[in-house]
Protein backbone atom coordinates (compact mmCIF):
# COMPACT_ATOMS: atom_id res chain seq x y z
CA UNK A 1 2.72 56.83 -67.49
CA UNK A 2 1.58 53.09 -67.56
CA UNK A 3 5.31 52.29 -65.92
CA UNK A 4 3.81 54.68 -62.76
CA UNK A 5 0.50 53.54 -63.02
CA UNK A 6 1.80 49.99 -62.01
CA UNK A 7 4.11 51.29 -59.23
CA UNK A 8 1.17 53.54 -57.86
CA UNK A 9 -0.77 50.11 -58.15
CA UNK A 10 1.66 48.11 -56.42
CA UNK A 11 2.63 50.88 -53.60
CA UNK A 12 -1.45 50.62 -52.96
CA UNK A 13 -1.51 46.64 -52.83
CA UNK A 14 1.40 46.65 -50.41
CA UNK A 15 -0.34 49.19 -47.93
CA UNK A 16 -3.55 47.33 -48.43
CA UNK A 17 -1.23 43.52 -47.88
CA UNK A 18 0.77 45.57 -44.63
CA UNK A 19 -3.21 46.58 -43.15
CA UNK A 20 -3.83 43.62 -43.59
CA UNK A 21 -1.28 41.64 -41.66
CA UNK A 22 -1.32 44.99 -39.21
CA UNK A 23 -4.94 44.02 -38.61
CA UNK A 24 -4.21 40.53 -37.67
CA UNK A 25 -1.60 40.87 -35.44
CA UNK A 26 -4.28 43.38 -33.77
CA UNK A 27 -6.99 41.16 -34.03
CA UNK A 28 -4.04 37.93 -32.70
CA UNK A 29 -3.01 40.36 -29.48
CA UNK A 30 -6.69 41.47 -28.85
CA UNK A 31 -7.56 37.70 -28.77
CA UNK A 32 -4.34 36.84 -26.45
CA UNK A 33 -5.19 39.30 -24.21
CA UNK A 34 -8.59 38.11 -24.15
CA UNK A 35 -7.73 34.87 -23.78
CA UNK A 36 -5.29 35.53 -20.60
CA UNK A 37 -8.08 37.51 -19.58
CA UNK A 38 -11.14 34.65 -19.44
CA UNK A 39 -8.00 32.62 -17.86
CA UNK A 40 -7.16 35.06 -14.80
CA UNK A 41 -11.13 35.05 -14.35
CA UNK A 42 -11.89 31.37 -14.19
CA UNK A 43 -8.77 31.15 -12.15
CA UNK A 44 -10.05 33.87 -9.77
CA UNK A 45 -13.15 32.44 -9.19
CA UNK A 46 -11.93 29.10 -8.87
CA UNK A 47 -10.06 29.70 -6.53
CA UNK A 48 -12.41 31.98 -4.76
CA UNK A 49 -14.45 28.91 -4.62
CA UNK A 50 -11.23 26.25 -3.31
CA UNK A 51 -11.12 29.04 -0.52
CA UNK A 52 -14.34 29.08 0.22
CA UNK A 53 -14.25 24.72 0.88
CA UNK A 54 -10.59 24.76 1.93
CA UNK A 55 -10.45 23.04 5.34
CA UNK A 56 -6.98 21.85 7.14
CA UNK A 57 -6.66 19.73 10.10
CA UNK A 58 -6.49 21.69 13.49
CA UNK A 59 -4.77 20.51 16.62
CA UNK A 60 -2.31 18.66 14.67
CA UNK A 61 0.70 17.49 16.90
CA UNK A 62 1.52 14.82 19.59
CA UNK A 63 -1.21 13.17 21.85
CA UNK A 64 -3.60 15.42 19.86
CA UNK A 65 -5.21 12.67 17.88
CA UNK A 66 -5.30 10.53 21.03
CA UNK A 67 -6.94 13.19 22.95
CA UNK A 68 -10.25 13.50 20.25
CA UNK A 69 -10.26 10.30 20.30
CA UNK A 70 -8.37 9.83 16.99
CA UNK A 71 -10.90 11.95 15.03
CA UNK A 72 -9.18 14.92 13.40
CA UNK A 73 -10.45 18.55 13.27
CA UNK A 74 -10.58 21.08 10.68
CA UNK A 75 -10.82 24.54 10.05
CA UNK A 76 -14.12 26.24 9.75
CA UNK A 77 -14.75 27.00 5.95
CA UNK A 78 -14.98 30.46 5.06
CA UNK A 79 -18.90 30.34 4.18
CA UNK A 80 -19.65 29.21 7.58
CA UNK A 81 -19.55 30.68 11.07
CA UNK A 82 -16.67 30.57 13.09
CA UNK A 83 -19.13 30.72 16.12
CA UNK A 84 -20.34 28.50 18.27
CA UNK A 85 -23.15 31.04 19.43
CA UNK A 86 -24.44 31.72 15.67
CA UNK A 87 -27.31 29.70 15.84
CA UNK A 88 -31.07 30.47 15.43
CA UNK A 89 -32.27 27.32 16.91
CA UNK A 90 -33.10 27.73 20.89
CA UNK A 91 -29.84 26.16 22.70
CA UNK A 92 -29.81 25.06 26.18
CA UNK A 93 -28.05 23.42 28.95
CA UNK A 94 -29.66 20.00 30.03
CA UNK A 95 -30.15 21.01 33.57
CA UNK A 96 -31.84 23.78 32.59
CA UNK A 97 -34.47 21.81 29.88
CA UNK A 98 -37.08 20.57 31.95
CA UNK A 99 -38.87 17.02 30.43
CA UNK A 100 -42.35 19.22 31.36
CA UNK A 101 -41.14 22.18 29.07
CA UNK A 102 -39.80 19.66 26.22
CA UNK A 103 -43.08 18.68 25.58
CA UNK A 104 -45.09 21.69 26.21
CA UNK A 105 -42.80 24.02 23.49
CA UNK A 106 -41.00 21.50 21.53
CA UNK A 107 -41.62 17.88 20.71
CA UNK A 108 -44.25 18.80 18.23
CA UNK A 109 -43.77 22.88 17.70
CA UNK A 110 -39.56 23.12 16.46
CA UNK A 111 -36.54 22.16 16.97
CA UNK A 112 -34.33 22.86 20.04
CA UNK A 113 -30.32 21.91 20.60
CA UNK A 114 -29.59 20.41 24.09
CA UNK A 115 -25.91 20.78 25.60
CA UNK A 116 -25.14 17.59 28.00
CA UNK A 117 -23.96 18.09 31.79
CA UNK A 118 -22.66 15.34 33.22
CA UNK A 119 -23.87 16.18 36.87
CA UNK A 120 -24.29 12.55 37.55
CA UNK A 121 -21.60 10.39 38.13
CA UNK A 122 -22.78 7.24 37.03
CA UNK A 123 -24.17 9.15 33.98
CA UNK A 124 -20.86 10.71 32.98
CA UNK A 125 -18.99 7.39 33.38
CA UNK A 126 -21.36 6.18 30.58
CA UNK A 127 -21.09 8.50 28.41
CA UNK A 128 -16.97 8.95 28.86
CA UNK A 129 -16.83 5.29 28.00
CA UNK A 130 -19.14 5.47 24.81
CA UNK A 131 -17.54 8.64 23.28
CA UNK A 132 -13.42 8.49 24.92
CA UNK A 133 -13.48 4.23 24.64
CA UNK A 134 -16.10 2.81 22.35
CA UNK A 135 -16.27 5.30 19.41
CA UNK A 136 -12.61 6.03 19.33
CA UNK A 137 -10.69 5.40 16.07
CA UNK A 138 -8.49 2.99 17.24
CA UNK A 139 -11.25 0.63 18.98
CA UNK A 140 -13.73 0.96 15.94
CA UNK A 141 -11.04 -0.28 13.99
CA UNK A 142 -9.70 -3.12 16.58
CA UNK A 143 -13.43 -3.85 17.31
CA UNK A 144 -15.43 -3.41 14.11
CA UNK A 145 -12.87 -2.44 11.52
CA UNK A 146 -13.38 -5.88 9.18
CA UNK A 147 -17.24 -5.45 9.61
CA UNK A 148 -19.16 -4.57 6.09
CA UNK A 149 -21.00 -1.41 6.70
CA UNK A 150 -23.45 -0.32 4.09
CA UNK A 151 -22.87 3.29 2.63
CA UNK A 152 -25.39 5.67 0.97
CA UNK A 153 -25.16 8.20 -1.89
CA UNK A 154 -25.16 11.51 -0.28
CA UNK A 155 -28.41 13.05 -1.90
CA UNK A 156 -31.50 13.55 -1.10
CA UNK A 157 -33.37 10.00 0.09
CA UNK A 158 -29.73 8.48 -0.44
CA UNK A 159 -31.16 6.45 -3.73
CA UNK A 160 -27.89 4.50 -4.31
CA UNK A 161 -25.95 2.28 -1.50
CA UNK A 162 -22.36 0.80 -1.43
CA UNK A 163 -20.74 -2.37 0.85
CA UNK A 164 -17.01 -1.19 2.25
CA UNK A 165 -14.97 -2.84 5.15
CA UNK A 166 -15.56 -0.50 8.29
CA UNK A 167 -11.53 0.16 8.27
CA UNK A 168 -11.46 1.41 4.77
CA UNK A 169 -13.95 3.99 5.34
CA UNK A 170 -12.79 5.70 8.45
CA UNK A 171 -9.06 5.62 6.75
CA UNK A 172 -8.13 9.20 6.92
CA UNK A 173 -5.42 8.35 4.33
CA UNK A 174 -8.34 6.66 2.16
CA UNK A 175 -10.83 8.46 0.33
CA UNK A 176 -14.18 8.58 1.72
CA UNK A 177 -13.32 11.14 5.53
CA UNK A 178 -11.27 13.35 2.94
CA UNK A 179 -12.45 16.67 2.63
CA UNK A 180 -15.35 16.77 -0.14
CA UNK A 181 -14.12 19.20 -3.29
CA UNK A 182 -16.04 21.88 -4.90
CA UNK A 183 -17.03 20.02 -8.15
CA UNK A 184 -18.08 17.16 -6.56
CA UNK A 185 -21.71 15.70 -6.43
CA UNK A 186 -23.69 14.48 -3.78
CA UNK A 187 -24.38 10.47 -5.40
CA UNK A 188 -20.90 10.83 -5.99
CA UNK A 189 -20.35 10.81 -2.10
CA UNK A 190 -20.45 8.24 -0.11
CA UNK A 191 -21.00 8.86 3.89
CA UNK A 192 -22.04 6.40 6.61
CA UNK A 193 -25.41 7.17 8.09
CA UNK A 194 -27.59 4.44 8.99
CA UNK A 195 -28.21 0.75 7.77
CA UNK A 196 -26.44 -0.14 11.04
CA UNK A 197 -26.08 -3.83 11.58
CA UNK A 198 -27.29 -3.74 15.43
CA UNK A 199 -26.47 -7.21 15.95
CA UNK A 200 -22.89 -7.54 14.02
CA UNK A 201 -21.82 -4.75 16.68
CA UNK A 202 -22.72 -6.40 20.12
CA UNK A 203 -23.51 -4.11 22.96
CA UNK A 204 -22.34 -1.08 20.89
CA UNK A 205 -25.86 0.42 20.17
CA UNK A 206 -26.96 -0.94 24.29
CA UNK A 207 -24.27 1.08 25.67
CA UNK A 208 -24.96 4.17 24.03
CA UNK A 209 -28.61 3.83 24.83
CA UNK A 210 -27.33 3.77 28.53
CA UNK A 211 -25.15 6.51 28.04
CA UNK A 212 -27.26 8.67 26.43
CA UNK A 213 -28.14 11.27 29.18
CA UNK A 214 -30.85 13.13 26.17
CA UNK A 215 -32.25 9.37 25.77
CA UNK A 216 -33.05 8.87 29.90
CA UNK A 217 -34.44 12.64 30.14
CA UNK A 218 -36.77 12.96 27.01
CA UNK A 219 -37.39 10.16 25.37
CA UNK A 220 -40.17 7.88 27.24
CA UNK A 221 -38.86 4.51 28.28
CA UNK A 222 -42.15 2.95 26.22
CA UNK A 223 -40.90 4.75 23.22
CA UNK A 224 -39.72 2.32 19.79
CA UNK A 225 -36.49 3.66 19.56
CA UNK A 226 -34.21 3.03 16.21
CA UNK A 227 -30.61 3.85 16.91
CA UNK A 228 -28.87 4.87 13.63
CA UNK A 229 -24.85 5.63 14.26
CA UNK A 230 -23.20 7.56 11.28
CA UNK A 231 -19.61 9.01 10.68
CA UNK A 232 -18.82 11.29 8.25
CA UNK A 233 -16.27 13.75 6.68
CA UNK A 234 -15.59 17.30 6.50
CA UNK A 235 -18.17 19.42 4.43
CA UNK A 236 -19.66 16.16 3.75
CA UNK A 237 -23.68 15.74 4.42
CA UNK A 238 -27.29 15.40 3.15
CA UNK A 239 -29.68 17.88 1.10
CA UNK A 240 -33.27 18.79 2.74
CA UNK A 241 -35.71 16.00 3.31
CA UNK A 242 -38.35 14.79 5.70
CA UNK A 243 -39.04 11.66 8.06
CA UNK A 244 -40.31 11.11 11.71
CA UNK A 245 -39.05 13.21 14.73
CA UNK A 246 -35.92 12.53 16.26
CA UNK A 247 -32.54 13.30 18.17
CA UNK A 248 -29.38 13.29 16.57
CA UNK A 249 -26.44 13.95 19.07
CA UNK A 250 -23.21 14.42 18.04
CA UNK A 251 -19.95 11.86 19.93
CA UNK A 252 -17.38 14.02 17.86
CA UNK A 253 -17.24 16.54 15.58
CA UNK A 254 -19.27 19.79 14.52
CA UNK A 255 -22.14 19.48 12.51
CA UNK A 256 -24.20 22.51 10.58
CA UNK A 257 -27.71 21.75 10.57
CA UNK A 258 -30.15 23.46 8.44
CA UNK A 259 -34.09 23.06 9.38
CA UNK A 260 -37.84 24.47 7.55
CA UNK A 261 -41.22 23.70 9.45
CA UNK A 262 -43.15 21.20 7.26
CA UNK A 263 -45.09 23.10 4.92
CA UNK A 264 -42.58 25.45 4.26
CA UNK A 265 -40.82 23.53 1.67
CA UNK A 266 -37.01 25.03 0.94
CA UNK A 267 -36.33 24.72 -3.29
CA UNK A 268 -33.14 22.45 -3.57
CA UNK A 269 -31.36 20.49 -5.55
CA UNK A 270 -31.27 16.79 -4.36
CA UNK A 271 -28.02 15.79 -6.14
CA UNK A 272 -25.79 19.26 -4.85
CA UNK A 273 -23.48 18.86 -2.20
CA UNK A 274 -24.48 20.03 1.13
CA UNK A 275 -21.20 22.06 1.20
CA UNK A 276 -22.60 24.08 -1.86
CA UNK A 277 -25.82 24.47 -1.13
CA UNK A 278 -24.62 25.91 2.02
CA UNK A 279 -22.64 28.21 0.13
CA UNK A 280 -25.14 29.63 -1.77
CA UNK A 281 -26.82 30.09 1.56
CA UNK A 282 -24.32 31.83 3.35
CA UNK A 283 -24.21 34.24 -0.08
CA UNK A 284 -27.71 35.00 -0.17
CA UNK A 285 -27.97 36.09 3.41
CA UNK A 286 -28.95 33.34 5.12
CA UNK A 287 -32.01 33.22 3.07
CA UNK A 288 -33.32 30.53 1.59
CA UNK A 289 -36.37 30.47 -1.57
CA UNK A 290 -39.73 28.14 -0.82
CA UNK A 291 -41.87 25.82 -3.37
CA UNK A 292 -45.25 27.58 -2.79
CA UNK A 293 -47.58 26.36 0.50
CA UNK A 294 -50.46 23.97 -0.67
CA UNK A 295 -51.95 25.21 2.70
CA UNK A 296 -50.94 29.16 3.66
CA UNK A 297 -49.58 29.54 7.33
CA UNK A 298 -51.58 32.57 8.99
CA UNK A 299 -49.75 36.18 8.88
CA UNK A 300 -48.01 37.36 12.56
CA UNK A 301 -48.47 40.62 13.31
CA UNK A 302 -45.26 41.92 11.81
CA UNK A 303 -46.76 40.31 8.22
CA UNK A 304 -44.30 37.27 8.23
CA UNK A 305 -46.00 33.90 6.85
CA UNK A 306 -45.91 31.60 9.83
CA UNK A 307 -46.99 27.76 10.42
CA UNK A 308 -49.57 27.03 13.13
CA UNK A 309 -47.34 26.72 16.04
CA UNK A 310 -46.28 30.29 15.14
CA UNK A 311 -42.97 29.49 13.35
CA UNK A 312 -41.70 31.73 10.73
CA UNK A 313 -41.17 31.16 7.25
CA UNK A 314 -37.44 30.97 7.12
CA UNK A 315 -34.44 28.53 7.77
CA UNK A 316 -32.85 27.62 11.28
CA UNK A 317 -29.92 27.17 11.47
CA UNK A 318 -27.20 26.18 13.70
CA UNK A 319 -23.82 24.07 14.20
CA UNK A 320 -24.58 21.41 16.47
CA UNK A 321 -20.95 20.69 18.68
CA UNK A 322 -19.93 17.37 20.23
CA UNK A 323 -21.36 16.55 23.70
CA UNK A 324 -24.75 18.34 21.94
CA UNK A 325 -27.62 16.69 20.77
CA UNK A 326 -30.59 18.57 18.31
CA UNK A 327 -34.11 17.64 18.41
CA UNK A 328 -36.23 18.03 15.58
CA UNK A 329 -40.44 16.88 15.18
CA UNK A 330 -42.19 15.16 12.68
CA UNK A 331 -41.68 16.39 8.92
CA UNK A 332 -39.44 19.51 9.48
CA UNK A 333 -37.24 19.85 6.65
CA UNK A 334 -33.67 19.48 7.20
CA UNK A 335 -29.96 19.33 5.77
CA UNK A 336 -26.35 18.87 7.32
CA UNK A 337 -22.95 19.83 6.69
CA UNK A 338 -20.26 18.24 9.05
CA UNK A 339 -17.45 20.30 9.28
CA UNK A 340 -15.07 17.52 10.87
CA UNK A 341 -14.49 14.33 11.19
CA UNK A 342 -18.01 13.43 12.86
CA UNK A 343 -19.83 11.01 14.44
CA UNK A 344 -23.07 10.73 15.82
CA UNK A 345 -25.80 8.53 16.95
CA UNK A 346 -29.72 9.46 15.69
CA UNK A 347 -32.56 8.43 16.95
């Protein structure tokens, strides 16, 4: 009886030992498969995300580089608009822009984009020779490409700066006009915009001051006027922040900008990229969250918080094309995205 005792003991410590080792295989392929599971997730949404910022080159073949001037194109990432016409910022032909109506509805109420016509000839010489001659690749580089330019981190107030050759940086094989990735962050960026040496570049900044068809039109000839040239990269750009009014018009390129009246403050983060703030934009519906007003706009009658000039409390926004300038006045909130190879000339 002892003799089966034992083998009834031992039968019951194998089954419990085979459980056992049953129960960890389980528990090994329940982990595996939640394992390959987290992966196919992370890998999902990553590349959800490398979708969402992947940009190629457009017009790529012969003559095409010489024909933009040696500035290259891309493709529109997907959280943006494909459309020129998307744009909640009042957009008009120059022609058809009075200087009288300028001042009456916009230089201190919002922002307004401005599309050039070169109906003069003399005026459309200029500006040909500035854009097709002057800020081409190949003459910025013959011209100005051992110059030091001074870049600036690409967050908000630009905090850090960085001296480069002028050649390196508009390299297309080098890395600053390469496409900016999604883990990226903005003072990891570096982008051209401002701290122009005026006088290192000769009649650069003269010639686009008589080229500038917005310049002659609406801004007065008494006016102090501080040109500040930039060129940038695709989906590169600057979070929301403040300073006196101004044009920026763009020589090449497309460039998203994204605008607040003054005491409607947009919450941001100063060191995210502009192409994932953006992003986040585009997801929430083109809506953007606001630091609460020290000083309330009034209500309009449809209950909407408004500023005293009667605009909303809500972002404009709009992708400014080359041969179009955007005006903005004093304090409004704004950020950019470029979405090619850009340059442009503020003011």
């Amino acid at each position: 009886d002892d003799d089966d005792d034992d083998d009834d003991d031992d039968k019951h410590a194998k089954r419990e030992r085979e459980e056992t080792r049953r129960g960890k295989r389980r528990g090994r392929a329940l982990s595996s498969v939640l394992t390959v599971f987290l992966i196919l997730l992370v890998w999902r949404l990553e590349h959800q995300e490398r979708d969402a910022f992947f940009v190629q080159e457009e017009g790529e073949g012969e003559g095409s580089n010489v024909r933009d001037g040696g500035w290259k194109r891309y493709s529109t990432p997907a959280h943006e608009e494909k459309s020129r016409e998307e744009c909640t910022v009042d957009r008009f032909w120059i022609d058809a822009l009075s200087l009288e109506r300028f001042n009456r509805e916009y230089r201190d109420q919002k922002p307004v984009v401005v599309r050039f016509i070169e109906n003069e000839e003399e005026a459309a010489a200029e500006w040909k020779h500035f854009q097709k001659v002057l800020s081409s690749k190949e003459n910025l580089q013959k011209s100005h490409g051992e110059k030091v330019i001074v870049l600036s981190s690409a967050n908000t107030f630009s905090y850090d700066k960085k001296e480069v050759k002028l050649k390196h940086y508009i390299d297309s094989r080098g890395k600053y006009l390469k496409p900016i990735k999604s883990n990226q962050k903005a003072d990891k960026i570096w982008y051209w915009f401002g701290d122009n040496d005026h006088e290192a570049f000769g009649d650069f900044f003269p010639a686009f001051k008589r080229a500038s068809l917005i310049g002659k039109k609406y801004v007065p000839e008494s006016a102090s006027v501080a040109y500040s040239y930039g060129i940038g990269g695709p989906l590169s750009g600057v979070p929301y922040h403040i300073h006196g009014p101004g044009w920026s018009e763009s020589i090449y390129g497309r460039k998203k900008w994204f605008l607040s009246p003054p005491i409607f403050e947009p919450v941001f983060n100063g060191n995210e990229t502009a192409a994932r703030a953006a992003m986040r934009f585009k997801a929430n519906g083109n809506k953007a969250k606001f630091k609460k007003n020290i000083k309330m706009g009034k209500k309009n009658d449809n209950s909407v918080e408004v500023d005293k000039y009667g605009n909303e409390k809500k972002v404009l926004t709009c992708i400014v094309n080359e041969n179009e300038g955007i005006y903005f006045p004093d304090k409004w909130w704004h950020s950019t995205l470029n979405l090619d190879e850009s340059l442009f000339m503020s003011s």
